[in-house]
C-alpha atoms as a PDB file:
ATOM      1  CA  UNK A   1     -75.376  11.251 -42.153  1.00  0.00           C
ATOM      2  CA  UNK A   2     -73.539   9.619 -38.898  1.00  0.00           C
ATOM      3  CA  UNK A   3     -72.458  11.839 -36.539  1.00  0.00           C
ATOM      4  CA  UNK A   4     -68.497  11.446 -35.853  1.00  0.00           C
ATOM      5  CA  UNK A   5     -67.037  11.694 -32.310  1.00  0.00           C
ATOM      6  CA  UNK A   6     -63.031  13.480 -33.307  1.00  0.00           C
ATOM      7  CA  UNK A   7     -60.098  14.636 -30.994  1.00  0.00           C
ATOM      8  CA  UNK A   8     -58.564  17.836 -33.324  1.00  0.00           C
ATOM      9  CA  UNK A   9     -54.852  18.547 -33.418  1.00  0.00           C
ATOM     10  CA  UNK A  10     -53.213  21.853 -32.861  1.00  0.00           C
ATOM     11  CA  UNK A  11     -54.035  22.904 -36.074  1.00  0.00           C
ATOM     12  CA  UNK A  12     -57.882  22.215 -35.397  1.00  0.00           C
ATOM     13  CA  UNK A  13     -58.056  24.152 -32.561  1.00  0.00           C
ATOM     14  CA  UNK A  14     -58.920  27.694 -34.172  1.00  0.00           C
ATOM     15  CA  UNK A  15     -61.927  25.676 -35.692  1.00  0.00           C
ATOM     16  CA  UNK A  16     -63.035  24.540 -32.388  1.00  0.00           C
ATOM     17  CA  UNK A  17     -62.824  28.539 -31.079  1.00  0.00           C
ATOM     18  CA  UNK A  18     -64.646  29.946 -33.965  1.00  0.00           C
ATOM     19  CA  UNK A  19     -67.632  27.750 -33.265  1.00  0.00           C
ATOM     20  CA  UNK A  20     -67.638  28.415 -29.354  1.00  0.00           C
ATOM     21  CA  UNK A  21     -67.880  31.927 -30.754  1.00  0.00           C
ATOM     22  CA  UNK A  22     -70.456  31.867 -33.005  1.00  0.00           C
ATOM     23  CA  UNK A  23     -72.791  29.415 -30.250  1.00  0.00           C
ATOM     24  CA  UNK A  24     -72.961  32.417 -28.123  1.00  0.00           C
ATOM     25  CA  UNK A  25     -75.819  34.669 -27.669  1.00  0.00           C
ATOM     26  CA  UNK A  26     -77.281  36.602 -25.059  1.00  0.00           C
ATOM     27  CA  UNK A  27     -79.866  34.648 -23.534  1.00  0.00           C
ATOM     28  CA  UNK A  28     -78.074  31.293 -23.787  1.00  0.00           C
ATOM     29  CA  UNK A  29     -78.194  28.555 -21.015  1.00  0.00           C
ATOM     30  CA  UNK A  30     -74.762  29.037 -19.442  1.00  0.00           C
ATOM     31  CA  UNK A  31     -72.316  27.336 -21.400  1.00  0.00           C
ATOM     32  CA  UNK A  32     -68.435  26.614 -22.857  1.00  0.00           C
ATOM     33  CA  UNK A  33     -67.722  29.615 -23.797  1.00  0.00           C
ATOM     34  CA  UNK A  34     -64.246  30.348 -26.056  1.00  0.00           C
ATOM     35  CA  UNK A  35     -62.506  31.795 -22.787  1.00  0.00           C
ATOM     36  CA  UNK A  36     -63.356  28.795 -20.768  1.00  0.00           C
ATOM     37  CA  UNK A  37     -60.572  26.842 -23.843  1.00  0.00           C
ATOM     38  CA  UNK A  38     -58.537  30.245 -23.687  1.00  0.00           C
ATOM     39  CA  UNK A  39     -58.326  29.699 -19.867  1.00  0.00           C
ATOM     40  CA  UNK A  40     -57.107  25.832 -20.508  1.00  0.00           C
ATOM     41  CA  UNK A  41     -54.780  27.139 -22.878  1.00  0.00           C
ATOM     42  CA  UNK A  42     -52.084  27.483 -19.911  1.00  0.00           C
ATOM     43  CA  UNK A  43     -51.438  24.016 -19.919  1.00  0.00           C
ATOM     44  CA  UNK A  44     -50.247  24.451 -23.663  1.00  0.00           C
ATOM     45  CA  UNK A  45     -51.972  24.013 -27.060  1.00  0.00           C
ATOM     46  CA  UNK A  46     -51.181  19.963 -27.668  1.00  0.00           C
ATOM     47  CA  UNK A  47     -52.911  19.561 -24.055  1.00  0.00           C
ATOM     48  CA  UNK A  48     -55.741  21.684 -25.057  1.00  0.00           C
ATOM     49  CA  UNK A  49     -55.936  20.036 -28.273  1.00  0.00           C
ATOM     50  CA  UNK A  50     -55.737  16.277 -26.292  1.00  0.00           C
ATOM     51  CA  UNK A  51     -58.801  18.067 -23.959  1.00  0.00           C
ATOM     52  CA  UNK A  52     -61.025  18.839 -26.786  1.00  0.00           C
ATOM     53  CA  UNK A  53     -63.615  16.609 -27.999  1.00  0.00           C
ATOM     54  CA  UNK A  54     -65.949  17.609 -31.447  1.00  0.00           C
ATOM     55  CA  UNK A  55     -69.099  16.029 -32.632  1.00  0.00           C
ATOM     56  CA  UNK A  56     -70.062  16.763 -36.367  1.00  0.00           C
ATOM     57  CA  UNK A  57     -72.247  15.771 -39.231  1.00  0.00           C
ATOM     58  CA  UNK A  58     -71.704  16.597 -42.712  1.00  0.00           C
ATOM     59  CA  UNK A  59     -68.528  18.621 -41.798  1.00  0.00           C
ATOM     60  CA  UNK A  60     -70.438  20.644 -39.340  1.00  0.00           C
ATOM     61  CA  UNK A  61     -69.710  20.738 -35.875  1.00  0.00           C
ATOM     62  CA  UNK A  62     -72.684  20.505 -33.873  1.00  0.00           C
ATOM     63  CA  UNK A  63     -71.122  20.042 -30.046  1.00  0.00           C
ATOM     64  CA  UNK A  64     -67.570  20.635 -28.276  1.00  0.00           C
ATOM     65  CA  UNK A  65     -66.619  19.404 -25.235  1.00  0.00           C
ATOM     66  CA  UNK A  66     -63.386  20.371 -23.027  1.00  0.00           C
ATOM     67  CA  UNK A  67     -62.345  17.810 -20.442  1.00  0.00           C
ATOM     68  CA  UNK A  68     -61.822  20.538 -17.602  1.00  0.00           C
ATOM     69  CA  UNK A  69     -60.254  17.654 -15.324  1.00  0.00           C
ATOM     70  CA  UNK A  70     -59.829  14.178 -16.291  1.00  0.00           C
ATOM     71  CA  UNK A  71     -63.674  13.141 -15.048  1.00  0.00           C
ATOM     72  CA  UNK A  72     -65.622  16.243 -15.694  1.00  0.00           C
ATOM     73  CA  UNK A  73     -66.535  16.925 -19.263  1.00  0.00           C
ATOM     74  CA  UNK A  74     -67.802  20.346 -20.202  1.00  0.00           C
ATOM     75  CA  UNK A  75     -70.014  20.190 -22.951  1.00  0.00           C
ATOM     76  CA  UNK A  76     -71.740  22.523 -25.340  1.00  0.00           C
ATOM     77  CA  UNK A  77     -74.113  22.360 -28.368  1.00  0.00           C
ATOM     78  CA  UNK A  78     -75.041  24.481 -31.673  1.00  0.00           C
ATOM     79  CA  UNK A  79     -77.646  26.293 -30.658  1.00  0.00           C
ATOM     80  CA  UNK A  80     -80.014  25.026 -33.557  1.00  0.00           C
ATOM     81  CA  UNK A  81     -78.730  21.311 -32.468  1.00  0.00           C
ATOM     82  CA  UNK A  82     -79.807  21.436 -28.729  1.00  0.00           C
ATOM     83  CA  UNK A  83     -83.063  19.115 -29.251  1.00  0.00           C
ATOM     84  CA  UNK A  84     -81.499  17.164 -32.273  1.00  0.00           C
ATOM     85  CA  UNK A  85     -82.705  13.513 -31.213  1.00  0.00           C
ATOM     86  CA  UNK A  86     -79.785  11.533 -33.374  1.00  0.00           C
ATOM     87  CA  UNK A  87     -77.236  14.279 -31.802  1.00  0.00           C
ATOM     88  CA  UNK A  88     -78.294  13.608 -27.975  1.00  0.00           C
ATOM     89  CA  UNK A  89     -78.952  10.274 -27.831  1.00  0.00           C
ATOM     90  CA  UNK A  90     -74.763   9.752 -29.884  1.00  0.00           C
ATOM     91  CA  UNK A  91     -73.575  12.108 -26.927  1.00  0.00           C
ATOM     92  CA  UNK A  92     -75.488   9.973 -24.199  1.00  0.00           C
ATOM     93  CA  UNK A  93     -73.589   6.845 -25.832  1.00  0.00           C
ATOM     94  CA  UNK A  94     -70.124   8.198 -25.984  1.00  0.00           C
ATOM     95  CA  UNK A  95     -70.348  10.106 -22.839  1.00  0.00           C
ATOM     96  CA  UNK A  96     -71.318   6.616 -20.685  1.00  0.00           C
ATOM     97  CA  UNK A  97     -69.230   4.277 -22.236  1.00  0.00           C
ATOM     98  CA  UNK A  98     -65.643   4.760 -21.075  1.00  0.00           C
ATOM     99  CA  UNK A  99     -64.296   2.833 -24.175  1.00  0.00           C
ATOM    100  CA  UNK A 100     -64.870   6.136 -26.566  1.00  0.00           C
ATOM    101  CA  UNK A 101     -62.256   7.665 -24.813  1.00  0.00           C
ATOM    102  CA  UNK A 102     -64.777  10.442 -23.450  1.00  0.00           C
ATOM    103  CA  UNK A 103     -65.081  10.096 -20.147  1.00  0.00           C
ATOM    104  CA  UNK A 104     -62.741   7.521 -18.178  1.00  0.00           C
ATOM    105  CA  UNK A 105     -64.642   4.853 -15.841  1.00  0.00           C
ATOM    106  CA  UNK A 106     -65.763   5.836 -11.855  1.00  0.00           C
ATOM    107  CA  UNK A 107     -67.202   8.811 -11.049  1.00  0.00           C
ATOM    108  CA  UNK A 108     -67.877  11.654 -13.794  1.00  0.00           C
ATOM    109  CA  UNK A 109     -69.299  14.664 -14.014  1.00  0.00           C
ATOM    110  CA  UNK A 110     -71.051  16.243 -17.425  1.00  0.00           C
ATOM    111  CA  UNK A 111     -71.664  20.016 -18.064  1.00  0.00           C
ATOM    112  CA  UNK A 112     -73.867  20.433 -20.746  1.00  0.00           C
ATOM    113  CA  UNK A 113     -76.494  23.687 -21.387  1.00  0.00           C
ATOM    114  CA  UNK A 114     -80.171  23.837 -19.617  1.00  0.00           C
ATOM    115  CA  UNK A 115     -82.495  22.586 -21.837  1.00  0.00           C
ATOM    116  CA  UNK A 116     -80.672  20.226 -24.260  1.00  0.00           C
ATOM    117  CA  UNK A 117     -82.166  17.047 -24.796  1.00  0.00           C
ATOM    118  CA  UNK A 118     -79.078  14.828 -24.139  1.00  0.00           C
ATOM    119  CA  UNK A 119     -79.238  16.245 -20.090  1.00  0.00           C
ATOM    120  CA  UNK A 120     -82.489  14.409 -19.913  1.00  0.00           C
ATOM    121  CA  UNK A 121     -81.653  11.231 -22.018  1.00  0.00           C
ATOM    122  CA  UNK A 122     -78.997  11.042 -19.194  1.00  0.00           C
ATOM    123  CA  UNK A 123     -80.962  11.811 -16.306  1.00  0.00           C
ATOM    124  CA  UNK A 124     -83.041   8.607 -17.407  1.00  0.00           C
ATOM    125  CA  UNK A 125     -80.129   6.283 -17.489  1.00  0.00           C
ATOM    126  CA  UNK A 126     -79.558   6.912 -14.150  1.00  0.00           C
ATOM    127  CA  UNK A 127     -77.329   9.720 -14.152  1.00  0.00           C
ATOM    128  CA  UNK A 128     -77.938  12.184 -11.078  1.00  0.00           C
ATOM    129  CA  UNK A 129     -78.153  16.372 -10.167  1.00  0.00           C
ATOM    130  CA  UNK A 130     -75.163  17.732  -8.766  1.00  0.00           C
ATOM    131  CA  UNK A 131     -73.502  20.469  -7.117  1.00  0.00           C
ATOM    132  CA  UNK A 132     -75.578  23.326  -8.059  1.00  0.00           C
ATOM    133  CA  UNK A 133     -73.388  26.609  -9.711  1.00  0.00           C
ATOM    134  CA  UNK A 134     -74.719  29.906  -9.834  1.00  0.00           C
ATOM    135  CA  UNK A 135     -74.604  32.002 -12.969  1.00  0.00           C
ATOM    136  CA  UNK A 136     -74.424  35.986 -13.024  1.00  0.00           C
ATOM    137  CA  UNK A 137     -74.681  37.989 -15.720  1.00  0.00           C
ATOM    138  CA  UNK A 138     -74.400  42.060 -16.277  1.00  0.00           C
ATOM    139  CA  UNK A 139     -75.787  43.790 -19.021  1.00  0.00           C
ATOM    140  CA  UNK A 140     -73.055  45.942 -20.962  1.00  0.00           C
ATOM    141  CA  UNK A 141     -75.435  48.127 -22.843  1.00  0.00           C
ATOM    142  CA  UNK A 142     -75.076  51.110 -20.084  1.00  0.00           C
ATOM    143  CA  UNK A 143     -71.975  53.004 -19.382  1.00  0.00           C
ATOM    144  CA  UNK A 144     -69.708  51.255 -16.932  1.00  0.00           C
ATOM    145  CA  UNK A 145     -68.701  53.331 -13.269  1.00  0.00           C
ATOM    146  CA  UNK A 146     -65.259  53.747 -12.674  1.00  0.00           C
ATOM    147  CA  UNK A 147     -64.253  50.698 -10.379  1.00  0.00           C
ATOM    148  CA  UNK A 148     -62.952  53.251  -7.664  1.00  0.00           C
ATOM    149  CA  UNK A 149     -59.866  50.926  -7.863  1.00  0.00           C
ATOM    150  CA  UNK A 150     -55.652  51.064  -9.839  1.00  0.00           C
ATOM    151  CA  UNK A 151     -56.653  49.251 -12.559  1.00  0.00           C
ATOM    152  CA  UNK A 152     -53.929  47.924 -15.131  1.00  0.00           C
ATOM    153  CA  UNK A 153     -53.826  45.583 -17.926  1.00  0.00           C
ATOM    154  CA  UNK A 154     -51.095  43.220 -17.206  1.00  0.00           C
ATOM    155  CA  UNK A 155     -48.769  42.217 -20.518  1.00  0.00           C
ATOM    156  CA  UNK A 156     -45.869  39.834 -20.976  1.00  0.00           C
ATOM    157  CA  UNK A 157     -43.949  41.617 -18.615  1.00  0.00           C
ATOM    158  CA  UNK A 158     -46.694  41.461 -15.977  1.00  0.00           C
ATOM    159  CA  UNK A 159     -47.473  37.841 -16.141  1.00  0.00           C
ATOM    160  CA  UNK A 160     -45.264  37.058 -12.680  1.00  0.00           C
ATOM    161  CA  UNK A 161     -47.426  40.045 -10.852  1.00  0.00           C
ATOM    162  CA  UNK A 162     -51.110  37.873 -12.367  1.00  0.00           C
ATOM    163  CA  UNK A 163     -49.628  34.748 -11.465  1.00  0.00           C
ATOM    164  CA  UNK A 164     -48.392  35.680  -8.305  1.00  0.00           C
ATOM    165  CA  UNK A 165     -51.903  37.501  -7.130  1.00  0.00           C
ATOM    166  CA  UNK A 166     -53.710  34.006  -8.859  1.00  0.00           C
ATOM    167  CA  UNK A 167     -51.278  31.528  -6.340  1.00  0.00           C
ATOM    168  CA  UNK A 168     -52.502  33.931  -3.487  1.00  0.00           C
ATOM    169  CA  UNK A 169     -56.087  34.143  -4.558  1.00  0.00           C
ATOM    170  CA  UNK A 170     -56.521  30.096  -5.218  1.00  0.00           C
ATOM    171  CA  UNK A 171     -55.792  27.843  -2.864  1.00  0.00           C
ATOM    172  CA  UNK A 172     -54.558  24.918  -5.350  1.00  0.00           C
ATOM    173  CA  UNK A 173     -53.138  27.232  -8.114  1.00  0.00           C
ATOM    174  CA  UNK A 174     -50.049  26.389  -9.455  1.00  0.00           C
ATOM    175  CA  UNK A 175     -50.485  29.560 -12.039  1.00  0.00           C
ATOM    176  CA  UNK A 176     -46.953  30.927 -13.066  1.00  0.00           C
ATOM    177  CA  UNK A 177     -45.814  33.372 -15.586  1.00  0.00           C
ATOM    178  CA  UNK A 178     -44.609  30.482 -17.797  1.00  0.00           C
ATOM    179  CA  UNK A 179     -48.832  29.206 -18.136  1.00  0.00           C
ATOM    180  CA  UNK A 180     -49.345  33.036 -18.365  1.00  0.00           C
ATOM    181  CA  UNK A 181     -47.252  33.184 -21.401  1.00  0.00           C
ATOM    182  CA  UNK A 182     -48.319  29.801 -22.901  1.00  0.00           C
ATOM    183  CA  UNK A 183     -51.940  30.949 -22.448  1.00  0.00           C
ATOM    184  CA  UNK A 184     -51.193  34.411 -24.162  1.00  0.00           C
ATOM    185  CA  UNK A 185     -49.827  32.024 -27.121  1.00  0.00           C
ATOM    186  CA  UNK A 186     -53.044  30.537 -27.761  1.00  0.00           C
ATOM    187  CA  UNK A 187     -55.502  32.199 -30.373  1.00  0.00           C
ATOM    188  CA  UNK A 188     -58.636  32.833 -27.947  1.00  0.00           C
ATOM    189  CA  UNK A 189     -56.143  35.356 -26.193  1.00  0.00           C
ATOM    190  CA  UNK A 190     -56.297  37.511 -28.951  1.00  0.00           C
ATOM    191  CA  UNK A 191     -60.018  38.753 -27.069  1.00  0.00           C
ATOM    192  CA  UNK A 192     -59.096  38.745 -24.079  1.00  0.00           C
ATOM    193  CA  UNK A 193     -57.731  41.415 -21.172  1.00  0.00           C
ATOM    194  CA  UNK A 194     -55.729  40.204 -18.044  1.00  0.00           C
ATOM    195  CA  UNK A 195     -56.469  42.469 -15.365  1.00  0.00           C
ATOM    196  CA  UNK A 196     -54.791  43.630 -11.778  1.00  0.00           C
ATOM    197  CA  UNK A 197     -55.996  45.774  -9.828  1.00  0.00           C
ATOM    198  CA  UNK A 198     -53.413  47.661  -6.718  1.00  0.00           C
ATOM    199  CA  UNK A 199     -54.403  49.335  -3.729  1.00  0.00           C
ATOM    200  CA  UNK A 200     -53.509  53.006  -2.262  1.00  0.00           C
ATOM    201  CA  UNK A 201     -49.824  51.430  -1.286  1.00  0.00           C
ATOM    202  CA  UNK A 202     -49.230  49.867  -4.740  1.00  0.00           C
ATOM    203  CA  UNK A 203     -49.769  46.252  -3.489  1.00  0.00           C
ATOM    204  CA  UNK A 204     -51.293  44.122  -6.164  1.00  0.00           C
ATOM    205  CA  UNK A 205     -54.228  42.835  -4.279  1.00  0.00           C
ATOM    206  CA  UNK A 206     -56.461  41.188  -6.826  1.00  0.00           C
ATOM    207  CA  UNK A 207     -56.402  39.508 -10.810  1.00  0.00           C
ATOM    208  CA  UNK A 208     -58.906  38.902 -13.565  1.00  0.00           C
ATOM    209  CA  UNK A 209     -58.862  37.812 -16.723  1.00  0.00           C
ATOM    210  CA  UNK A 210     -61.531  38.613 -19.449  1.00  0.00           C
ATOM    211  CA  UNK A 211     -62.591  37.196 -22.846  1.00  0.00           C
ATOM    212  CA  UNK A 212     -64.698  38.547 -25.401  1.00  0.00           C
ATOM    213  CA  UNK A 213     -66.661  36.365 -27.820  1.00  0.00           C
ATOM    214  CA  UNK A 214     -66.607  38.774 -30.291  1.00  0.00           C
ATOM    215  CA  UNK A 215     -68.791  41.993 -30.949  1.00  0.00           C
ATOM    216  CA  UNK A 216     -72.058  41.991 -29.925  1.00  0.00           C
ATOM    217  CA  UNK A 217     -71.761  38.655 -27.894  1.00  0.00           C
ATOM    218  CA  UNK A 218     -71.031  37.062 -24.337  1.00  0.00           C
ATOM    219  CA  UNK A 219     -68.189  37.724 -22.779  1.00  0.00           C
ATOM    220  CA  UNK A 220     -66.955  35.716 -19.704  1.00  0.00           C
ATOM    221  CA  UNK A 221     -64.527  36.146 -16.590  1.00  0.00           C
ATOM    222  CA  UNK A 222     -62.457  32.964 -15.645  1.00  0.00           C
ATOM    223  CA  UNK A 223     -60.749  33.066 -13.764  1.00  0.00           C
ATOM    224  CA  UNK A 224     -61.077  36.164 -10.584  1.00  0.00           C
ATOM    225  CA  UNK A 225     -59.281  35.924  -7.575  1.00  0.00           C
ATOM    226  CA  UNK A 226     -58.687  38.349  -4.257  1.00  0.00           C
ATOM    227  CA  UNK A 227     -55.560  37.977  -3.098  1.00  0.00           C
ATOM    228  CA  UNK A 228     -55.875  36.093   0.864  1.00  0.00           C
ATOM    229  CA  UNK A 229     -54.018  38.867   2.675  1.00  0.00           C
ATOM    230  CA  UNK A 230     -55.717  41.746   1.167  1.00  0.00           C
ATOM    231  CA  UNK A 231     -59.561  40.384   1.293  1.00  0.00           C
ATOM    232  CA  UNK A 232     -62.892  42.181   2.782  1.00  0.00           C
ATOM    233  CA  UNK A 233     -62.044  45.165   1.422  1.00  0.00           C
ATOM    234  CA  UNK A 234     -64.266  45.397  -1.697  1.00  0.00           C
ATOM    235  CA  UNK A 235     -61.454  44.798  -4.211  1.00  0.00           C
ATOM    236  CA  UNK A 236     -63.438  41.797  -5.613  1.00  0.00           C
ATOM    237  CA  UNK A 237     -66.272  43.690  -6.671  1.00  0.00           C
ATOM    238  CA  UNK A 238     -63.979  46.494  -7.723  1.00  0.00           C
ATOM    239  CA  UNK A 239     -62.379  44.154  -9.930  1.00  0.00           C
ATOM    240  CA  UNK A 240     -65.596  42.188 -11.233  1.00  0.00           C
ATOM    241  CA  UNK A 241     -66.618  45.909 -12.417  1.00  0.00           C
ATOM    242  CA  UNK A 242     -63.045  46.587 -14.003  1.00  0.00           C
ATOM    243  CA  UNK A 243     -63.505  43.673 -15.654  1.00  0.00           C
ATOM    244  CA  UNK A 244     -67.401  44.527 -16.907  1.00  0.00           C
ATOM    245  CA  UNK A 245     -65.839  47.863 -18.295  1.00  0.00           C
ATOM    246  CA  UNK A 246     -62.516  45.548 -20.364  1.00  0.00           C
ATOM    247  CA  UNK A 247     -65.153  43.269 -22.053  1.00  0.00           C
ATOM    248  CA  UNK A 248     -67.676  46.424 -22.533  1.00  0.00           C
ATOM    249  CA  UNK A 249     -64.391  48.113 -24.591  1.00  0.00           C
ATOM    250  CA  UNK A 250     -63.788  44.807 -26.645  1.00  0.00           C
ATOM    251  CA  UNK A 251     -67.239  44.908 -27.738  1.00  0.00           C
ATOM    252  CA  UNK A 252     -69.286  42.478 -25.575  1.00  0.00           C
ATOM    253  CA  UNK A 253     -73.207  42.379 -25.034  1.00  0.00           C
ATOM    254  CA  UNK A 254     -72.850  41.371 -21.430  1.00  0.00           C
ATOM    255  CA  UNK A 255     -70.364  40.111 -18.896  1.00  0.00           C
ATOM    256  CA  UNK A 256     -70.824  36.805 -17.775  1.00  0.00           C
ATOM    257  CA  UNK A 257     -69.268  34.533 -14.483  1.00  0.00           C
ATOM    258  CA  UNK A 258     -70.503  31.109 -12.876  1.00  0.00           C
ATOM    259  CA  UNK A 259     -69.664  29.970  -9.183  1.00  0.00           C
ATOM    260  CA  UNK A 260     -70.302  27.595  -6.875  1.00  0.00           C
ATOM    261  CA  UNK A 261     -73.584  28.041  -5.147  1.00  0.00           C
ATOM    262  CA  UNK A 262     -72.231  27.063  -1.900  1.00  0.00           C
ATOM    263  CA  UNK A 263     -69.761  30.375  -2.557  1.00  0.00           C
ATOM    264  CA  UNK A 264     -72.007  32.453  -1.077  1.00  0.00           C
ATOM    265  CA  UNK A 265     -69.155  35.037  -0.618  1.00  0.00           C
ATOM    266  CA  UNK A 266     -68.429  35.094  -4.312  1.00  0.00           C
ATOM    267  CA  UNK A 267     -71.821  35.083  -5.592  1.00  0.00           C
ATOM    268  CA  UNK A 268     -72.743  38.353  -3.006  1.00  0.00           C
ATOM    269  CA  UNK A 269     -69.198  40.019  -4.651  1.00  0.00           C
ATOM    270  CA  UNK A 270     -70.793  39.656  -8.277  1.00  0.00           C
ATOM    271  CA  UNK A 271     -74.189  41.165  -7.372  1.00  0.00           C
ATOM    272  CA  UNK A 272     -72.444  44.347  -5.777  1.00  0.00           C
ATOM    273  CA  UNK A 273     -70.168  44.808  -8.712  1.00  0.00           C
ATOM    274  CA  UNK A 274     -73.890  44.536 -10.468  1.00  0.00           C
ATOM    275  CA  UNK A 275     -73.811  41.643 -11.731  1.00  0.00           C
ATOM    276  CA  UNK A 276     -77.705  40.016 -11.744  1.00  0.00           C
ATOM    277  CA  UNK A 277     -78.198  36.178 -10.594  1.00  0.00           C
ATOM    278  CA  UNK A 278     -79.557  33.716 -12.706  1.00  0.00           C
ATOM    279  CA  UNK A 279     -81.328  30.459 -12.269  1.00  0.00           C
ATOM    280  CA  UNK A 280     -78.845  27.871 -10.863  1.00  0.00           C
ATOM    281  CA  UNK A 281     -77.665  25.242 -13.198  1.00  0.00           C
ATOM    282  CA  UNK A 282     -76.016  21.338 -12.256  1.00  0.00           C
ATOM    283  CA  UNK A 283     -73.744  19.634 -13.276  1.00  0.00           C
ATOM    284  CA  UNK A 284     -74.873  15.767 -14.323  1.00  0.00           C
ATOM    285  CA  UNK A 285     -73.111  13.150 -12.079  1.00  0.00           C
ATOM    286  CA  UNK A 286     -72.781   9.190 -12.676  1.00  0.00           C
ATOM    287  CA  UNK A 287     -70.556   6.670 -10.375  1.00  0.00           C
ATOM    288  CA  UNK A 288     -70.114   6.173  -7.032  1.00  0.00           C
END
């Protein structure tokens, strides 16, 4: 049976999430996980939906892939599918020619999981390592400590306080309470926990968001953020075990976050909230 290439609609979307769920599994290569859509979600459902890329065969989807920006494609595979040989070598072709409406011309990145075949299928055609992430994981099968920390769950009526601790946290963000509330709209929110934690003087001084994968599985935080003014002061890792403790009540297996490996900061914040590193992972590069 060919293997179709297919942009969902709206409608498709729930589809798309219930596979993500199912794919994970603890001991997975680091991969799109249903928060990482949930997280995308802020920009609205039709540009989710115009993000989302399926491959299937029979009426089985067998990959997704979420273009994160419009030259970096995050892919994933069915976990039975990773070393399918008619699978990887369609992804290679629709992934490198610009004209499937994949991946635009110039410089791209591709995110796809350790170990599949199409990573090395495009490491022969030329495509190159890049910027290596590091991946963290803590186990959720002990009782959580107390983060030492105001934690609260932030609702509808906390979205400005999130978005407000996100704009301080991130540079670039342009996270409001309107994205809060069209990213609470979308269905992978429904396993997920937005977090803030305050200081001793009831300043809001750091934000995370969780999302669980369902019982038994992966959960993953995207995004965390210490507000600028109110850093070095341990409320990252405070927060990264807050957030361990959210996905541990939803149900999760283990708590998962990936970083930049040149985040050296970040990565030594996981590992005191007890978080244990993992081997680092690259994106695939092509273009000048």
């Amino acid at each position: 049976m060919a293997i179709v290439l297919e942009r969902p609609e709206v409608d498709g979307l729930s589809e798309v999430v219930g596979a993500l769920r199912e794919w994970q599994y603890d001991g997975a290569p680091m991969q799109l996980h249903p928060g990482d859509l949930g997280w995308f979600w802020r920009s609205g459902a039709e540009a989710t939906a115009a993000a989302v890329r399926t491959w299937s065969r029979d009426g089985r989807m067998l990959a997704v892939g979420l273009l994160d920006s419009p030259g970096l494609l995050r892919l994933t595979i069915a976990p039975d599918a990773q070393r399918d040989e008619a699978l990887a070598r369609q992804l290679a072709v629709d992934v490198t020619e610009p004209a499937r409406g994949v991946l635009p011309e110039g410089r791209v990145s591709i995110d796809t999981p350790s170990g599949a075949l199409v990573q090395e299928l495009l490491l022969a055609d030329g495509w190159n390592a890049a910027e290596p992430w590091t991946p963290l994981r803590r186990d959720l099968t002990e009782p959580v400590a107390d983060p030492g920390l105001r934690i609260e769950v932030a609702g509808p009526e906390q979205a400005h306080v999130f978005a407000a601790v996100q704009r301080a946290a991130l540079d670039r963000s342009r996270f409001t309470a309107e994205r809060w509330h069209a990213m609470a709209a979308g269905s992978p929110y429904a396993d997920a926990r937005c977090l803030v934690a305050y200081d001793d003087r009831g300043n809001a001084v750091a934000g995370v968001i969780v999302w669980s994968a369902g019982p038994g599985r992966p959960g993953v935080l995207e995004p965390m953020g210490v507000h600028r003014e109110h850093r070095r002061h341990g409320y990252g890792a405070a927060i990264s075990v807050a957030a361990a403790a959210a996905l541990q009540e939803l149900g999760s297996s283990s708590a998962l976050v990936c970083t930049p490996s040149s985040n050296v900061a970040a990565v030594a914040t996981y590992k005191s909230a007890g978080f244990q590193q993992r081997a680092v992972v690259r994106d695939l590069c092509r273009g000048a």
